[in-house]
N, C-alpha and C. Protein backbone atom coordinates (compact mmCIF):
# COMPACT_ATOMS: atom_id res chain seq x y z
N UNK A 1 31.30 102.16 61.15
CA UNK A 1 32.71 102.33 60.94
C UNK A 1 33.24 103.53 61.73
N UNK A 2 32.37 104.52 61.48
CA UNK A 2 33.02 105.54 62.68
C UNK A 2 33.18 105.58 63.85
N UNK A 3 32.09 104.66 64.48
CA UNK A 3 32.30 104.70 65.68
C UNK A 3 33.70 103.77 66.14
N UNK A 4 34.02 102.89 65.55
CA UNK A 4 35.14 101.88 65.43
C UNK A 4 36.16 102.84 65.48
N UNK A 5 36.02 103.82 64.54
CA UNK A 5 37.27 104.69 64.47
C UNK A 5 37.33 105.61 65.75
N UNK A 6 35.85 106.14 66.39
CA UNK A 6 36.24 106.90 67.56
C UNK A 6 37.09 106.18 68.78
N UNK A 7 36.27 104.99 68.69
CA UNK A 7 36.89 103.79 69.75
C UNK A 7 38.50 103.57 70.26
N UNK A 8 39.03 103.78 68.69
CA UNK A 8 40.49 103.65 68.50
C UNK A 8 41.05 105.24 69.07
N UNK A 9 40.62 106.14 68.73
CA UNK A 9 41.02 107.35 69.37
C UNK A 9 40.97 107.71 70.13
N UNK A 10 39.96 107.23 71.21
CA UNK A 10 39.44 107.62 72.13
C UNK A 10 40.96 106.90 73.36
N UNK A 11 41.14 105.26 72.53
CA UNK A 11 41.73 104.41 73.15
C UNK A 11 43.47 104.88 73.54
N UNK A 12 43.44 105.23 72.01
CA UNK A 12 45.02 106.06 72.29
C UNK A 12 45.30 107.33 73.05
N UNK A 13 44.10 107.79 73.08
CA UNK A 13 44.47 109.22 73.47
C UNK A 13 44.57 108.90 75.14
N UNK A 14 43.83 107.94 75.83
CA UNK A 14 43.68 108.15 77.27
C UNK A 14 45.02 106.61 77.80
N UNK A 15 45.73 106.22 76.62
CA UNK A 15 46.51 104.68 76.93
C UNK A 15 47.87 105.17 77.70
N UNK A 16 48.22 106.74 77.85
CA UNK A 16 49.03 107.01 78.48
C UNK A 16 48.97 107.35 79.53
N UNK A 17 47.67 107.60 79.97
CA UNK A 17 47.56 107.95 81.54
C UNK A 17 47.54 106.15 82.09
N UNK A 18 47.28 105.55 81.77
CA UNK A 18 47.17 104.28 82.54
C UNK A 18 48.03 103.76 82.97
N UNK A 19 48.18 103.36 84.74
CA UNK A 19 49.00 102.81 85.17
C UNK A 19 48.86 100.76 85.24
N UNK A 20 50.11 100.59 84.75
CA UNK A 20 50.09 99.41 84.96
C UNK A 20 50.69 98.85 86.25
N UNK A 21 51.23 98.79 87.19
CA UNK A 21 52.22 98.24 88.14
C UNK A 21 50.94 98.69 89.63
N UNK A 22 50.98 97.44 90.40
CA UNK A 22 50.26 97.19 91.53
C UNK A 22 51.13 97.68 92.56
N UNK A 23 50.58 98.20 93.74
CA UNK A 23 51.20 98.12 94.78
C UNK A 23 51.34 96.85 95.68
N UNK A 24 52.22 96.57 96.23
CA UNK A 24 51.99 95.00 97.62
C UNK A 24 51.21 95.94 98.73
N UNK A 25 50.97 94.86 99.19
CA UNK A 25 50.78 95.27 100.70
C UNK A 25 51.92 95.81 101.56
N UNK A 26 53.00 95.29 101.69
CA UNK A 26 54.38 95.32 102.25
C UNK A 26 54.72 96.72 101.39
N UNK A 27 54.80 96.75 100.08
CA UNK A 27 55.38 97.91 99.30
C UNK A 27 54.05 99.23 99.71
N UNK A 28 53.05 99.12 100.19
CA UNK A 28 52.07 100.47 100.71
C UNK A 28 52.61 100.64 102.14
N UNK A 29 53.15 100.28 102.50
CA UNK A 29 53.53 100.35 103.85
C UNK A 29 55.19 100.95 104.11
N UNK A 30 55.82 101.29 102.82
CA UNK A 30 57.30 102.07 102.70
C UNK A 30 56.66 103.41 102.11
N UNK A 31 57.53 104.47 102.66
CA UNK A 31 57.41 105.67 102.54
C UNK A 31 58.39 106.54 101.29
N UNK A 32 58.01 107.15 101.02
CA UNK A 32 58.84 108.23 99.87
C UNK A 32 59.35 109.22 100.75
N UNK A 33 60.62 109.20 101.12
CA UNK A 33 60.75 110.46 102.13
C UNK A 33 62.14 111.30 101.27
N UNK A 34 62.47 112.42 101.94
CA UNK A 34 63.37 113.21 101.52
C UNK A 34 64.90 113.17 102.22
N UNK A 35 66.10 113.33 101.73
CA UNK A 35 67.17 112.70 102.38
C UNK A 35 67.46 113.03 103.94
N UNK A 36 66.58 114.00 104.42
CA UNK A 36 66.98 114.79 105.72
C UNK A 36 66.21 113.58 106.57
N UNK A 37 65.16 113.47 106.30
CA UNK A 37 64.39 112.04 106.73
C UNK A 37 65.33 111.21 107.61
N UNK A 38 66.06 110.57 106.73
CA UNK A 38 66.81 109.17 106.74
C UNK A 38 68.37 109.46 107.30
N UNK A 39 68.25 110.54 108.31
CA UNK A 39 69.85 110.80 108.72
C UNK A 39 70.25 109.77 109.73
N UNK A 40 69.11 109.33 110.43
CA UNK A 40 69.12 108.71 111.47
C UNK A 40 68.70 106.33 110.96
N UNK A 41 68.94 106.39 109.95
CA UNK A 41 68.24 105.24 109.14
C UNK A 41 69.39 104.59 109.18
N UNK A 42 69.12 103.55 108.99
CA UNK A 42 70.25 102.04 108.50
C UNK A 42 70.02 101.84 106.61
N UNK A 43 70.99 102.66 105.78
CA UNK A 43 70.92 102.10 104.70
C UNK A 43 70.96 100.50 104.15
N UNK A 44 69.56 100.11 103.49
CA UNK A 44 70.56 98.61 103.00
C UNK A 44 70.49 98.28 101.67
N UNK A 45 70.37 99.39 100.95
CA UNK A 45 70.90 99.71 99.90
C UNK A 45 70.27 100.53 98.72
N UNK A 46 70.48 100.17 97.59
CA UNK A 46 70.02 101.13 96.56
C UNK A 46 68.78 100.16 95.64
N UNK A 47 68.21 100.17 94.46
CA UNK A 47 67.12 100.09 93.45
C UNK A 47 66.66 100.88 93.00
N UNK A 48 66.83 100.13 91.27
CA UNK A 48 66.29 101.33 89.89
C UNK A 48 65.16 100.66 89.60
N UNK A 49 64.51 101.35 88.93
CA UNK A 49 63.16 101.42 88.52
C UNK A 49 63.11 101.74 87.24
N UNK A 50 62.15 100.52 86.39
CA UNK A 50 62.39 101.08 85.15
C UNK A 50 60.65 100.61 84.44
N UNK A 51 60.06 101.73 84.08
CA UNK A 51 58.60 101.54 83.58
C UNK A 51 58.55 101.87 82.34
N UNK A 52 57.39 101.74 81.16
CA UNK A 52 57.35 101.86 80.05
C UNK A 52 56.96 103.69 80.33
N UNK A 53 57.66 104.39 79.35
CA UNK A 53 57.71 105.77 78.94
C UNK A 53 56.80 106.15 77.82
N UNK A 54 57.30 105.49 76.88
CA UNK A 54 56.40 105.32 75.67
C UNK A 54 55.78 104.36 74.78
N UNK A 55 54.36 104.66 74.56
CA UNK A 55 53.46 103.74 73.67
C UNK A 55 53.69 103.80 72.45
N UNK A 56 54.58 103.37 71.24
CA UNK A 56 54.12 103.51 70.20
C UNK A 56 55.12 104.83 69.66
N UNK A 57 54.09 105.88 69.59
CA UNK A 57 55.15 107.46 69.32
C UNK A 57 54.01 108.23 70.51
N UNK A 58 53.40 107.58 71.62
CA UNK A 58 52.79 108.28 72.37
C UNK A 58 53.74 108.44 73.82
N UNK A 59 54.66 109.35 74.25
CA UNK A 59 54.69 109.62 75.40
C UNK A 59 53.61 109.96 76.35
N UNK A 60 54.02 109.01 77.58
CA UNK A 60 52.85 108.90 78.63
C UNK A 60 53.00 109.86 79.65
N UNK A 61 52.80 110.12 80.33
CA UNK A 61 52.38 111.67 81.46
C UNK A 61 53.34 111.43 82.36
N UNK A 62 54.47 112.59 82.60
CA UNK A 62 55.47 112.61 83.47
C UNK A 62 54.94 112.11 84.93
N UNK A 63 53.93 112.19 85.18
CA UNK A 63 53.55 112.31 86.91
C UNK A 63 52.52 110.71 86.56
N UNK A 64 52.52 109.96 85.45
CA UNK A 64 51.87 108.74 85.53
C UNK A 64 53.47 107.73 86.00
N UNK A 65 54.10 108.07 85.16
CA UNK A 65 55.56 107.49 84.73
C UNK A 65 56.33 107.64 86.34
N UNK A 66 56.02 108.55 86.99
CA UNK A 66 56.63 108.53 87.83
C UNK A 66 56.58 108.04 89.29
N UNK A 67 54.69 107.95 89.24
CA UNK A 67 54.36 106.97 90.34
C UNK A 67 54.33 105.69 90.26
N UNK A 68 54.88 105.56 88.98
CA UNK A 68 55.20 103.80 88.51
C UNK A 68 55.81 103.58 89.20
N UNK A 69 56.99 104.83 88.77
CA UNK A 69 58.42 104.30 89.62
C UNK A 69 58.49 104.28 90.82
N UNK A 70 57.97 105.08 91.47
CA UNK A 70 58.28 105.20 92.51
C UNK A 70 57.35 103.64 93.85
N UNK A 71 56.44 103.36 93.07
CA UNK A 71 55.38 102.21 93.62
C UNK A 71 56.59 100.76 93.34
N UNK A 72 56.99 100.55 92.09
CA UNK A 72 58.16 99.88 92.33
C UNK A 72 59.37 99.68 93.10
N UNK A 73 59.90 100.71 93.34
CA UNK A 73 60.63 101.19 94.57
C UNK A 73 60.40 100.54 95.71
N UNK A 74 58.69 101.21 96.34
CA UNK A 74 58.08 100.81 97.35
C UNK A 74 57.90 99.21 97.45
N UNK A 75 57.51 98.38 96.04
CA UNK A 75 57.52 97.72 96.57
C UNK A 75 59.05 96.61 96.91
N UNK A 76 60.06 96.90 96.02
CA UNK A 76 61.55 96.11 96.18
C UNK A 76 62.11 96.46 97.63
N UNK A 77 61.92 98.03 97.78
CA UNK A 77 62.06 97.83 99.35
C UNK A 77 61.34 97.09 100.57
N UNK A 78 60.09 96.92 100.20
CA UNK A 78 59.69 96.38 101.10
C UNK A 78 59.96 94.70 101.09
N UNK A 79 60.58 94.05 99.84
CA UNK A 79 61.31 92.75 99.69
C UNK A 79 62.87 92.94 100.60
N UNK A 80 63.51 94.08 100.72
CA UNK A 80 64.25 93.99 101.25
C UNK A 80 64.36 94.07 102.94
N UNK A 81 63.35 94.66 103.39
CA UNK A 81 63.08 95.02 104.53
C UNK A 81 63.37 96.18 105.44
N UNK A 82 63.12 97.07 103.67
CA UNK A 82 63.03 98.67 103.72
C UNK A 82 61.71 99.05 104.28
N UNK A 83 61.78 100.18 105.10
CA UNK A 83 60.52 101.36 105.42
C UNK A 83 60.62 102.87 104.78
N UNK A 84 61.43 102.96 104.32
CA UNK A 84 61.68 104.42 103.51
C UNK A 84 62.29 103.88 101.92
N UNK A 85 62.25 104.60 101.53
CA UNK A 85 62.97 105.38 100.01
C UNK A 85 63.28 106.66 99.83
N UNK A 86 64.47 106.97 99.20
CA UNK A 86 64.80 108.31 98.87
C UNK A 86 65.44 108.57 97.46
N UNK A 87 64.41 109.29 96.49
CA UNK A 87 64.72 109.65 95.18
C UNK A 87 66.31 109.92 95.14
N UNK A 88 67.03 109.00 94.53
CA UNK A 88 68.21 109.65 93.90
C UNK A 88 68.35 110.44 92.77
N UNK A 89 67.56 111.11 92.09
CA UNK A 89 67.36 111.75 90.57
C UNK A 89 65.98 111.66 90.32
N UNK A 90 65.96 112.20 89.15
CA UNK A 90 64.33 112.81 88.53
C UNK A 90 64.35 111.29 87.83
N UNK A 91 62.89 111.50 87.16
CA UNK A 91 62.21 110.31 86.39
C UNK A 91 63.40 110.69 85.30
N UNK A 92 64.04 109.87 84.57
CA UNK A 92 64.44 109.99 82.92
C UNK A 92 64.26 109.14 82.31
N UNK A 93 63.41 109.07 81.04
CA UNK A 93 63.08 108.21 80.22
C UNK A 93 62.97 106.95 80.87
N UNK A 94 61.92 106.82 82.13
CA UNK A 94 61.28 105.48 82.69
C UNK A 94 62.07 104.82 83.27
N UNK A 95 63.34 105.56 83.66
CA UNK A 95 64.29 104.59 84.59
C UNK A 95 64.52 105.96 86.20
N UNK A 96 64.88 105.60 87.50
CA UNK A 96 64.66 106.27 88.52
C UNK A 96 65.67 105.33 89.25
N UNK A 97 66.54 106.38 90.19
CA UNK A 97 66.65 105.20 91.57
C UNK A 97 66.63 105.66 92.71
N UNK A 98 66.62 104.77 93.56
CA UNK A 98 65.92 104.83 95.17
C UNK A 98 67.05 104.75 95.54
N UNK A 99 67.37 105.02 96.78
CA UNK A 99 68.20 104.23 97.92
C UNK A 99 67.18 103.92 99.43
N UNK A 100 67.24 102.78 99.66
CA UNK A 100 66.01 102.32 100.40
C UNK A 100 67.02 102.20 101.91
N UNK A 101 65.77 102.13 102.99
CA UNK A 101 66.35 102.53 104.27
C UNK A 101 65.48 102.03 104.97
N UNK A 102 66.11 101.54 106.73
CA UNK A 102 65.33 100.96 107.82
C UNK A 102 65.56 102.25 108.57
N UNK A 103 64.03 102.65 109.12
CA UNK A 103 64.30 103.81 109.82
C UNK A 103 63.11 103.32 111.42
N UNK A 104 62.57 102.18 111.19
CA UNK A 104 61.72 102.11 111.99
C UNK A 104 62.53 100.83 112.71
N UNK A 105 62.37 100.65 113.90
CA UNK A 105 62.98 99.07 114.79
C UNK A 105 62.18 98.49 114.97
């Protein structure tokens, strides 16, 4: 029985570092850049991002939560036939948005 019970603790305690969301191939291939980046870019438009924050009453790790978002990003831009992204705002409560950009011809 105890060990059953460590199992369960062990399970919750590490269920917030885990990322769920894959990268594409197409979405590893868009960049996270900063707005000075993209002066020279063709905007074609914006995307929010929205990942699970919290398990239960377990908040999950600001910097797990945030490469969610940001891998989502990567990959909607790369559906659009984005090569960049640029953070419009901080992570808040599992929602983020991009404005995605063609910077390459």
């Amino acid at each position: 029985m105890k060990l059953n019970y460590f199992a369960l603790c062990l399970t919750i305690v590490c269920l917030p570092a885990c990322t769920w969301v894959e990268t594409t191939k197409e979405g590893s291939e868009v960049m996270l850049v900063k707005p000075f980046n993209v002066k020279d870019c063709l905007k074609l438009g914006t995307t929010s991002a929205t990942t699970t924050y919290k398990v239960g009453i377990i908040t999950r790790e600001d910097e797990t939560v945030t490469e969610e978002l940001i891998t989502l990003a990567k990959n909607r831009a790369a559906e659009l036939g984005g090569d960049s992204i640029v953070a419009t705002g901080p992570a808040v409560e599992g929602k983020m948005s991009f404005d995605i950009y063609q910077c390459a011809e």
